[in-house]
C-alpha atoms as a PDB file:
ATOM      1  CA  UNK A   1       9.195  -4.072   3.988  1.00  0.00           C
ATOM      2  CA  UNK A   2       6.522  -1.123   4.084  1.00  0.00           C
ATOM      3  CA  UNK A   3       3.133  -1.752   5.221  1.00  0.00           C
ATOM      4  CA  UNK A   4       0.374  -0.925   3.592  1.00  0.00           C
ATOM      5  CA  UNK A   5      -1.064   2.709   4.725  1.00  0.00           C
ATOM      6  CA  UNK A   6      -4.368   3.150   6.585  1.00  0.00           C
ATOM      7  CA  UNK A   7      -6.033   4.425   4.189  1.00  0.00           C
ATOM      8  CA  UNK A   8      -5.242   2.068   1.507  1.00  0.00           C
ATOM      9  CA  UNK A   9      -6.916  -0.499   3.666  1.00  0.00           C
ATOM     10  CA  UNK A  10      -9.930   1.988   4.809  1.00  0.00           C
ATOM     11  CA  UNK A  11     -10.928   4.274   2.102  1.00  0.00           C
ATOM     12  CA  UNK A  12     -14.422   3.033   1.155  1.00  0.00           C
ATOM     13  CA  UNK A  13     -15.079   2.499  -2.334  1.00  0.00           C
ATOM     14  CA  UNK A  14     -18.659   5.061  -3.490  1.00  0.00           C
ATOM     15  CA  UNK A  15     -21.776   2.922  -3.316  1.00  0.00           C
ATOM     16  CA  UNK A  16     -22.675   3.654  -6.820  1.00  0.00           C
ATOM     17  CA  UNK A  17     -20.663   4.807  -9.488  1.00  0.00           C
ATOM     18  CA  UNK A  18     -21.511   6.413 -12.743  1.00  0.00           C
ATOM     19  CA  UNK A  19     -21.301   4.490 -15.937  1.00  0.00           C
ATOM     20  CA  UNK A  20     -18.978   5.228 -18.566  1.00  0.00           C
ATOM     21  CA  UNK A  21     -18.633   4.455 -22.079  1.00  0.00           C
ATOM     22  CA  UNK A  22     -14.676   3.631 -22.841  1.00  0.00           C
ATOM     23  CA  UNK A  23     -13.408   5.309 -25.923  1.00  0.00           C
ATOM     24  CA  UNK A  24     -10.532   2.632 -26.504  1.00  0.00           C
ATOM     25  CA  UNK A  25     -10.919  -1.520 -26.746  1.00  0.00           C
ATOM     26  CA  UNK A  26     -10.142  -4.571 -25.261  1.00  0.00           C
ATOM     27  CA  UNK A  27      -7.673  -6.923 -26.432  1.00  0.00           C
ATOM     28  CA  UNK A  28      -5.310  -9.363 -25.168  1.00  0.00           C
ATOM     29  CA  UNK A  29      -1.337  -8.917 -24.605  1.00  0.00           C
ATOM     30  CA  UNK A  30       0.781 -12.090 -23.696  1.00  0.00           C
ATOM     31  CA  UNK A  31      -1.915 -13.789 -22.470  1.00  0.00           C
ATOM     32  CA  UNK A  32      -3.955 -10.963 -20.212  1.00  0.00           C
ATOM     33  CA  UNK A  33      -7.127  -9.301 -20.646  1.00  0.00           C
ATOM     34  CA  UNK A  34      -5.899  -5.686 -21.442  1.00  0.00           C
ATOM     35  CA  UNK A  35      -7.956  -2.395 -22.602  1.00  0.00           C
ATOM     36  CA  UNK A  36      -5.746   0.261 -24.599  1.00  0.00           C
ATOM     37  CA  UNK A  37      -6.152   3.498 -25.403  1.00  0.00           C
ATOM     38  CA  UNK A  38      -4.388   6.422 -28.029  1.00  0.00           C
ATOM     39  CA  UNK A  39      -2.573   5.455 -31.063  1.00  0.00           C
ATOM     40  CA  UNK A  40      -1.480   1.827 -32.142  1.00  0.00           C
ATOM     41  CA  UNK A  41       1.421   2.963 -34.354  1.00  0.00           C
ATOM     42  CA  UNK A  42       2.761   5.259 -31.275  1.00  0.00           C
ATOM     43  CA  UNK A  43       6.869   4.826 -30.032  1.00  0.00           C
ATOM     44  CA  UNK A  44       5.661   5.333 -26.464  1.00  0.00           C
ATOM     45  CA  UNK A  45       3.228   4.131 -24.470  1.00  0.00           C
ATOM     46  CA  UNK A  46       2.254   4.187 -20.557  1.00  0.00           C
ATOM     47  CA  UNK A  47       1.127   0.797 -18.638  1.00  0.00           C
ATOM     48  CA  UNK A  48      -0.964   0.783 -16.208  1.00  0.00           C
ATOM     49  CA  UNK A  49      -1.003  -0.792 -12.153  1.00  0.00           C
ATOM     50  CA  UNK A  50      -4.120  -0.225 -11.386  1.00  0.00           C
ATOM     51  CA  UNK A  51      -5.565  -0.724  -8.170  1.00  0.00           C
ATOM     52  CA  UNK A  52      -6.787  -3.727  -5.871  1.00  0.00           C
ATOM     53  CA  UNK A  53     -10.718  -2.958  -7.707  1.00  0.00           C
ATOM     54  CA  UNK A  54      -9.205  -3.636 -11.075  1.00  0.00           C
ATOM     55  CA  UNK A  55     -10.911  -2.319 -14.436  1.00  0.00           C
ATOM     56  CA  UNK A  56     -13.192   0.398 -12.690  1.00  0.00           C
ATOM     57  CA  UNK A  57     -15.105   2.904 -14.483  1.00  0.00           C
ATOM     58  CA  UNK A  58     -12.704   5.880 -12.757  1.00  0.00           C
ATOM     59  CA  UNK A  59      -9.793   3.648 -14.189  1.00  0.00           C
ATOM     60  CA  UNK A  60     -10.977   3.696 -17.471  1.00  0.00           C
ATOM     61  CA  UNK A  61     -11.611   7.076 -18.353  1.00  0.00           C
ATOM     62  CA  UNK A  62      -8.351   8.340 -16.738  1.00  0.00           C
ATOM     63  CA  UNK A  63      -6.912   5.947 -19.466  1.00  0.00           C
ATOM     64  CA  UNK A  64      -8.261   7.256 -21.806  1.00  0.00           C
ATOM     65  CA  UNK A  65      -8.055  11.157 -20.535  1.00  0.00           C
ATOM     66  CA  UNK A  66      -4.216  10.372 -20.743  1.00  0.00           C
ATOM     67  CA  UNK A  67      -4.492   8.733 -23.857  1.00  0.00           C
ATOM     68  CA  UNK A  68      -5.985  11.961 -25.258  1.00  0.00           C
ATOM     69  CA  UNK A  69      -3.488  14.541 -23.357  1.00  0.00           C
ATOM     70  CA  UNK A  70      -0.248  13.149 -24.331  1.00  0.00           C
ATOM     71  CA  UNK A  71      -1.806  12.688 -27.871  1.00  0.00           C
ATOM     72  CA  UNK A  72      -1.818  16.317 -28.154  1.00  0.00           C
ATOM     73  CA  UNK A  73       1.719  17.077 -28.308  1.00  0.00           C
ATOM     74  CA  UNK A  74       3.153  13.154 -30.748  1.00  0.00           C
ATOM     75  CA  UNK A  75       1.018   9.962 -30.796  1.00  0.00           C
ATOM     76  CA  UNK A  76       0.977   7.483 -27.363  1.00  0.00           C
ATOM     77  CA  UNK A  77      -0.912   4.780 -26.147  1.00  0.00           C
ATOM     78  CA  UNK A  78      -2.114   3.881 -22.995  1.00  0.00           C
ATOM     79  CA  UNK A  79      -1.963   0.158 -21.627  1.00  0.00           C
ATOM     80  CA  UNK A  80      -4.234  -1.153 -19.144  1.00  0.00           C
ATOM     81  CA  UNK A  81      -3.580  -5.165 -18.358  1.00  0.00           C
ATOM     82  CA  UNK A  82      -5.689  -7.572 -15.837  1.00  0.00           C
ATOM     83  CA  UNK A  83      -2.869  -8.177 -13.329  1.00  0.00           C
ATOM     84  CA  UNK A  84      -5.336 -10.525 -11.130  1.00  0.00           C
ATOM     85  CA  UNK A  85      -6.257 -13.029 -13.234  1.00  0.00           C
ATOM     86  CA  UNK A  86     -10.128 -11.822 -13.417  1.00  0.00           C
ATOM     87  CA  UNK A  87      -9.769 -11.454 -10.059  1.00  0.00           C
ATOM     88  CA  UNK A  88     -10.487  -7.997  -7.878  1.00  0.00           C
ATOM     89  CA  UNK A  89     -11.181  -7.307  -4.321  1.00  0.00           C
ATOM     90  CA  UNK A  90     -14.237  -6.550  -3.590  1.00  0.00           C
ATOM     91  CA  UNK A  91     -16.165  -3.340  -2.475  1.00  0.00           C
ATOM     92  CA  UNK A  92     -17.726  -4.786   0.550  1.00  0.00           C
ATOM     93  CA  UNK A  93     -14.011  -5.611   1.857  1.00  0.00           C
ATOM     94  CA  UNK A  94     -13.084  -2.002   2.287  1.00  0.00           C
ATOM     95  CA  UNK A  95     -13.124  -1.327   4.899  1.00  0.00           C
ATOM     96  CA  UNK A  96     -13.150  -4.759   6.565  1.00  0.00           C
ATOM     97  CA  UNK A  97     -15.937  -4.766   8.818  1.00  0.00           C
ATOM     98  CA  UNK A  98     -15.955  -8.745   9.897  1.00  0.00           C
ATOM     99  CA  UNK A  99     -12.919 -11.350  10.823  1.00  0.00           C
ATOM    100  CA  UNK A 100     -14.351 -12.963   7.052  1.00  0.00           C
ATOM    101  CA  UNK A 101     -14.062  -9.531   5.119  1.00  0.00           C
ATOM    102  CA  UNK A 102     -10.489  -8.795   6.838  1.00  0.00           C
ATOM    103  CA  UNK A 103      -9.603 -11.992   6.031  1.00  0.00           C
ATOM    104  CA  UNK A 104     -10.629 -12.133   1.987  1.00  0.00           C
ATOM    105  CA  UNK A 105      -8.800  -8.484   1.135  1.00  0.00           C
ATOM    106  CA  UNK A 106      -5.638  -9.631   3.116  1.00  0.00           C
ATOM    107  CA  UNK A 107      -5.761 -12.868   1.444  1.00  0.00           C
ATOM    108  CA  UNK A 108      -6.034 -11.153  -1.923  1.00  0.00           C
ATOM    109  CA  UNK A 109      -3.300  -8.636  -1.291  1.00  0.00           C
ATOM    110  CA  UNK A 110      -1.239 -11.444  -0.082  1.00  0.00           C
ATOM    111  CA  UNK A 111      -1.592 -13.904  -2.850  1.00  0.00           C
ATOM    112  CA  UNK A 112      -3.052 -12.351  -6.011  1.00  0.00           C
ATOM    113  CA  UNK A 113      -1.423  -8.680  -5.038  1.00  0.00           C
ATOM    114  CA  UNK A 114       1.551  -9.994  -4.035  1.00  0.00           C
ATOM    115  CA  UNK A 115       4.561  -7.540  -5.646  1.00  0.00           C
ATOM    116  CA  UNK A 116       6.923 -10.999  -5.814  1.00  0.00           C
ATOM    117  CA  UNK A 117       3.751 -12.189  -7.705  1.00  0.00           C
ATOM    118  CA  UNK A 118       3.379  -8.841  -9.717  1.00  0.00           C
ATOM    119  CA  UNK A 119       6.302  -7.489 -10.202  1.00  0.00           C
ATOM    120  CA  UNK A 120       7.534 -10.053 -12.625  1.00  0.00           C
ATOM    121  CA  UNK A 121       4.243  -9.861 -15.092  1.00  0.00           C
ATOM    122  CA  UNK A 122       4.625  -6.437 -15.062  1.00  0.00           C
ATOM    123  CA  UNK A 123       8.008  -6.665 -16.214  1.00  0.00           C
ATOM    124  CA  UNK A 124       7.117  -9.777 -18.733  1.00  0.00           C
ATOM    125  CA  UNK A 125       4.595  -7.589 -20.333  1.00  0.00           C
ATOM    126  CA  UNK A 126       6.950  -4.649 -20.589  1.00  0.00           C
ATOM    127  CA  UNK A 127       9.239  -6.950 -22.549  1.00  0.00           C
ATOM    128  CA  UNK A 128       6.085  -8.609 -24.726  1.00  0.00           C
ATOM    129  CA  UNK A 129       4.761  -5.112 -25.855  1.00  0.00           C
ATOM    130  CA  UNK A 130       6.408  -4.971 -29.119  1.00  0.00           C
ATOM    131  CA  UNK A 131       5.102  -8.480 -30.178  1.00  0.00           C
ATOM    132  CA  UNK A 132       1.847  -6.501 -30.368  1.00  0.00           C
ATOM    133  CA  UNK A 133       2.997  -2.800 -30.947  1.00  0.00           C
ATOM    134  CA  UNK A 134       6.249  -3.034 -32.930  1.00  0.00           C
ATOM    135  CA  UNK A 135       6.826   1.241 -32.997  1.00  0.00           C
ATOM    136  CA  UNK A 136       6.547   1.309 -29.211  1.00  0.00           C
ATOM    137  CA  UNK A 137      10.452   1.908 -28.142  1.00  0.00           C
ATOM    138  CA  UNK A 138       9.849   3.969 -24.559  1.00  0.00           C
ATOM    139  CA  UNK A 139       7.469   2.863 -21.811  1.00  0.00           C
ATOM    140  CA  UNK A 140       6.431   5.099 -18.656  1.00  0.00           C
ATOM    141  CA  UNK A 141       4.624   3.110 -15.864  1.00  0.00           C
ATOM    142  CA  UNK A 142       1.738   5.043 -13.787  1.00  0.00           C
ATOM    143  CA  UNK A 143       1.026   2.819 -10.330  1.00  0.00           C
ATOM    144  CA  UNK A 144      -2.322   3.548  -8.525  1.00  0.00           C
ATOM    145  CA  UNK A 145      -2.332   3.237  -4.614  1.00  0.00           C
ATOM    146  CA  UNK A 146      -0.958  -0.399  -4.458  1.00  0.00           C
ATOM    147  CA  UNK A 147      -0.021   0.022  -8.068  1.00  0.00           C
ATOM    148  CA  UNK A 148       2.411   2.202  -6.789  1.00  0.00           C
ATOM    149  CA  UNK A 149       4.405  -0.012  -4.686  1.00  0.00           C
ATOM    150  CA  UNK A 150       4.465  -1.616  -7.998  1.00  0.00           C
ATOM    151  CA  UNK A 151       6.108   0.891 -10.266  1.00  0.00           C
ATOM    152  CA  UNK A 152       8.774   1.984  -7.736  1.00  0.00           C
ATOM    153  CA  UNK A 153      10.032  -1.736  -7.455  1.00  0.00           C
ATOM    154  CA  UNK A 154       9.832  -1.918 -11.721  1.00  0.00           C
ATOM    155  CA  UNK A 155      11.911   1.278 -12.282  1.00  0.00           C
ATOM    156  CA  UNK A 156      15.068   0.440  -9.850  1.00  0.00           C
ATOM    157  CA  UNK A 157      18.355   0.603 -10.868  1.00  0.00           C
ATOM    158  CA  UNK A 158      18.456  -3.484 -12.262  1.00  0.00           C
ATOM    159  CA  UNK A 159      15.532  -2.849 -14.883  1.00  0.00           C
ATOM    160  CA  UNK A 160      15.464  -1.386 -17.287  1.00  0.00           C
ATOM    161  CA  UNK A 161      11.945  -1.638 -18.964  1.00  0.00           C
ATOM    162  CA  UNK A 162      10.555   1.940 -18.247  1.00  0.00           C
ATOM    163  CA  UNK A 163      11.902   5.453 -18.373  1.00  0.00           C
ATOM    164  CA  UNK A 164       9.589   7.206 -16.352  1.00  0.00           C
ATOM    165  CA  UNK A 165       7.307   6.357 -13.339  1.00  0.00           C
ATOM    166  CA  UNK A 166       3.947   8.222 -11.851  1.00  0.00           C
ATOM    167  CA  UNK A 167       2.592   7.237  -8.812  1.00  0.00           C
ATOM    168  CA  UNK A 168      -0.835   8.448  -7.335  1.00  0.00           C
ATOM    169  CA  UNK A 169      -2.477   7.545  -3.860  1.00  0.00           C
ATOM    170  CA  UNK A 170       0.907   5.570  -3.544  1.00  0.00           C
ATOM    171  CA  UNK A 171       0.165   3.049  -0.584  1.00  0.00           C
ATOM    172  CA  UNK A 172       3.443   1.390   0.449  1.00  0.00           C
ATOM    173  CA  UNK A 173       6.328   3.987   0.250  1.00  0.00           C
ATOM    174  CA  UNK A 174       9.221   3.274   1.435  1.00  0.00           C
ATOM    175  CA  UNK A 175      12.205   6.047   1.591  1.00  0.00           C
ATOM    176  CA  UNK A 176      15.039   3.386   1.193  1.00  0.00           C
ATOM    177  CA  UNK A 177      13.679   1.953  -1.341  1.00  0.00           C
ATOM    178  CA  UNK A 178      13.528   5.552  -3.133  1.00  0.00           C
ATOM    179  CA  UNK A 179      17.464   5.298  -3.974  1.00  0.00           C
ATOM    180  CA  UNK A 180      17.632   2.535  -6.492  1.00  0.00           C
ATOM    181  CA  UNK A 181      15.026   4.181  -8.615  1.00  0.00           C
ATOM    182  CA  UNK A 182      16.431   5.032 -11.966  1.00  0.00           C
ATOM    183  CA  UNK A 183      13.710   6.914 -13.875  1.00  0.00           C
ATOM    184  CA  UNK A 184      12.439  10.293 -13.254  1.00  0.00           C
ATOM    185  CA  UNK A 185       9.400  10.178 -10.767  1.00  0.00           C
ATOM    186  CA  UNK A 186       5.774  11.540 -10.080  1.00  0.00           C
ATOM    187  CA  UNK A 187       4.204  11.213  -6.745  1.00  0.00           C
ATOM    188  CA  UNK A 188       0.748  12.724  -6.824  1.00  0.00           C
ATOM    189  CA  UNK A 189      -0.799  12.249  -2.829  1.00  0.00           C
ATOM    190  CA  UNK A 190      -3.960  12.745  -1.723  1.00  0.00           C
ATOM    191  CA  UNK A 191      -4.770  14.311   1.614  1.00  0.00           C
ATOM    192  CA  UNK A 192      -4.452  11.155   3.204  1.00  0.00           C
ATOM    193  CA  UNK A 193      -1.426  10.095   2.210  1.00  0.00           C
ATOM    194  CA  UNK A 194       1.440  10.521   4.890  1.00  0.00           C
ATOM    195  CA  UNK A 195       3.304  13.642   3.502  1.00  0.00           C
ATOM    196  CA  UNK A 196       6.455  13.591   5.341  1.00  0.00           C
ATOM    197  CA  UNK A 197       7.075  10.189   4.171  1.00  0.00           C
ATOM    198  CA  UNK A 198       6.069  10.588   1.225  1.00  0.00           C
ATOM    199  CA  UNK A 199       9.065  13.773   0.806  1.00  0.00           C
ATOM    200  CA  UNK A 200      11.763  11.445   2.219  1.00  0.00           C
ATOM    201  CA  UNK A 201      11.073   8.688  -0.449  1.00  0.00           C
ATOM    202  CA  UNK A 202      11.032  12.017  -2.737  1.00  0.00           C
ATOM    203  CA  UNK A 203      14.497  13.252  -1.126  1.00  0.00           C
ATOM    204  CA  UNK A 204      15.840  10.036  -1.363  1.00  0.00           C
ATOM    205  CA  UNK A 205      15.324   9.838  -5.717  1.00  0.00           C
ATOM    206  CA  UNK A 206      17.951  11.054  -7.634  1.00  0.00           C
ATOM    207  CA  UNK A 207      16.648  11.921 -10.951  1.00  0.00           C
ATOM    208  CA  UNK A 208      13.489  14.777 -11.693  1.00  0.00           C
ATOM    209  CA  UNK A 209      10.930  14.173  -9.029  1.00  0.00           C
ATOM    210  CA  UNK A 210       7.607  15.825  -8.481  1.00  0.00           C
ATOM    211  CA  UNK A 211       5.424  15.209  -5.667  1.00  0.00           C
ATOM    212  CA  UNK A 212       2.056  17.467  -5.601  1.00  0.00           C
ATOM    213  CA  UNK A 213      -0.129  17.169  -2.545  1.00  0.00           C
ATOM    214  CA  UNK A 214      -4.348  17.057  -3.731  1.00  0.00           C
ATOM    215  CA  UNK A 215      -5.392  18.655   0.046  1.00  0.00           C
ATOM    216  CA  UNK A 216      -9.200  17.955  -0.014  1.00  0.00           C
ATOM    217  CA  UNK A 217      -9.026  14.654  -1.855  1.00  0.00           C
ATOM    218  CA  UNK A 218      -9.247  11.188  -0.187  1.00  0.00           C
ATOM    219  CA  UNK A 219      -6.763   8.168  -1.111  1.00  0.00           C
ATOM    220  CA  UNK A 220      -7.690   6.725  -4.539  1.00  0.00           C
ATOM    221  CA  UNK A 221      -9.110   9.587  -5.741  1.00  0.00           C
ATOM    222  CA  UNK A 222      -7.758   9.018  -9.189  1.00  0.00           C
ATOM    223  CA  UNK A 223      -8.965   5.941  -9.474  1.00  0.00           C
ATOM    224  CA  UNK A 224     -11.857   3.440  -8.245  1.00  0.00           C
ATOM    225  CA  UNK A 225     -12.377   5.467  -5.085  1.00  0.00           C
ATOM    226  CA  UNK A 226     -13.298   8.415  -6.998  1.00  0.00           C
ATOM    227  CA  UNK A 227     -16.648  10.197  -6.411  1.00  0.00           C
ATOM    228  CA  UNK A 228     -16.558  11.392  -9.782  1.00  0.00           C
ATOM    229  CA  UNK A 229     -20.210  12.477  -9.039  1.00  0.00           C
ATOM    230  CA  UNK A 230     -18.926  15.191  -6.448  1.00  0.00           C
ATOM    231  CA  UNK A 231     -18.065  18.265  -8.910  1.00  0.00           C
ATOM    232  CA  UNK A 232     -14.430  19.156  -6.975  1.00  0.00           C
ATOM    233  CA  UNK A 233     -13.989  15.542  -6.356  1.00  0.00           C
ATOM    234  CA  UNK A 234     -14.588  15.054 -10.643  1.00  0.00           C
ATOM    235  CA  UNK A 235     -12.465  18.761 -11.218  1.00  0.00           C
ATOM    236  CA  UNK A 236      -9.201  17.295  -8.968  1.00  0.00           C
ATOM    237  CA  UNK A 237      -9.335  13.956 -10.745  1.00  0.00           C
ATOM    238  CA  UNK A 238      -9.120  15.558 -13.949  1.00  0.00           C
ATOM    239  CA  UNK A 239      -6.160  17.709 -12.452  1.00  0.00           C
ATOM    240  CA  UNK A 240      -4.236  14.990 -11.443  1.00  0.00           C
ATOM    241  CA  UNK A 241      -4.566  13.367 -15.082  1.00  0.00           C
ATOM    242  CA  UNK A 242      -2.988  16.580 -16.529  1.00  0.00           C
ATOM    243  CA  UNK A 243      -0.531  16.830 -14.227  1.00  0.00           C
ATOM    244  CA  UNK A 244       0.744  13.083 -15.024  1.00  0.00           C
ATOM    245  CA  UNK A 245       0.058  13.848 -18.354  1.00  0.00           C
ATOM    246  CA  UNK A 246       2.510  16.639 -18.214  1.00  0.00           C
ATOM    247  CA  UNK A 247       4.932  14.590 -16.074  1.00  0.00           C
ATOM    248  CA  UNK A 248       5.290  11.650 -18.555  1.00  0.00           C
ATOM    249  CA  UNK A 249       5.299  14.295 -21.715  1.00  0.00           C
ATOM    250  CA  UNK A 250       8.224  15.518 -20.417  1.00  0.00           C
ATOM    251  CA  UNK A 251      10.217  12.109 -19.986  1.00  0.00           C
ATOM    252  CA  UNK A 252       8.625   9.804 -22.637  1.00  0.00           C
END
């Protein structure tokens, strides 16, 4: 099993973040607190594993920046469910600076963030969709740093609930684990992400792949651990919406 990188457990959330005023709502699906974005009456739609912070304010607005791109070309929607329970790591555990703080994130990403946990909500959910959207017939997947980890075990070759899978920041890749993917996939890295890794997991895929280095930007840049205050951090973020955006366009 792949560990979790350095930087996922490092990478320091920004001390203050900027508020932002979602353009979507909140609403519940099978149970789960879940904020959605785009078109109700769309056939595809793009769920969301976000990261260990949960609903951030980064988070958010990418939602609804993809809502908005894929939009463009035929109606989607975007899908964002509480996979913790109303439960999130907290900033002050990243990094872990005392035995206590090292202690609560690897508990969390144990127990709550556990992909045996995960995995099968994500998959439940995929299958509940249509009880609340009835037009949605093709689902992409977009996994965010740990989220990641999460959408390349969804999309192997004994599911079938997605057709497409973006990963960003991904935390956990594992090259083996690469071949019994069965959708086209994304990887979007930051320039902390392990890059020679990351292009045998992408050697190992077997349908369209893309995998786009962000030099400059730091893991999580897409989502809570953007700096979204920092101009080229706010102008890469936006590029690495589009460039999903483009990505699932093309498959969904």
């Amino acid at each position: 099993m792949s560990e979790h990188s350095k930087a996922c457990c490092e990478t320091p959330v920004p001390g203050s973040v900027a508020d932002y005023k979602e353009k979507g709502e909140w609403i519940e699906i099978d149970g789960r607190k879940t904020y959605i974005s785009g078109s109700k009456t769309a056939t595809r739609a793009v769920i969301y594993v976000f990261d260990i912070f949960g609903f951030s304010p980064q988070t958010l607005r990418g939602a609804d920046i993809l809502a908005h791109d894929l939009s463009a070309s035929s109606p989607a929607l975007v899908i964002v469910p509480d996979w913790f329970d109303g439960s999130v790591a907290e900033k002050a555990w990243v990094p872990p600076v005392t035995p206590e703080q090292q202690e609560k994130l690897g508990g969390f990403i144990q127990n709550k963030a556990s992909p045996g946990l995960v995995v099968p909500r994500v998959l439940e959910l995929s299958n509940a969709i249509n009880k609340t959207f009835a037009s949605v017939e093709r689902l992409g997947i977009f996994g965010f740093c740990w989220g990641g980890k999460l959408a390349s075990l969804a999309c192997q070759d004994d599911k079938d609930s997605f057709v497409v899978a973006v990963q960003t920041s991904p935390a956990r890749i594992d090259p083996e684990e690469a071949k019994k993917v069965s959708v086209p996939m994304a990887l979007l890295l930051s320039g902390d992400e392990d890059t020679e890794l990351a292009a045998k997991y992408a050697g190992n895929l077997t349908k369209d792949t893309l995998m786009e280095s962000f030099e400059g930007q730091i893991h999580g840049w897409m989502s809570a651990r953007g700096d979204l205050e920092d101009p080229k951090v706010k102008a890469e973020y936006e590029r690495g919406y589009q460039v999903a955006g483009a990505f699932f366009n093309k498959h969904l």
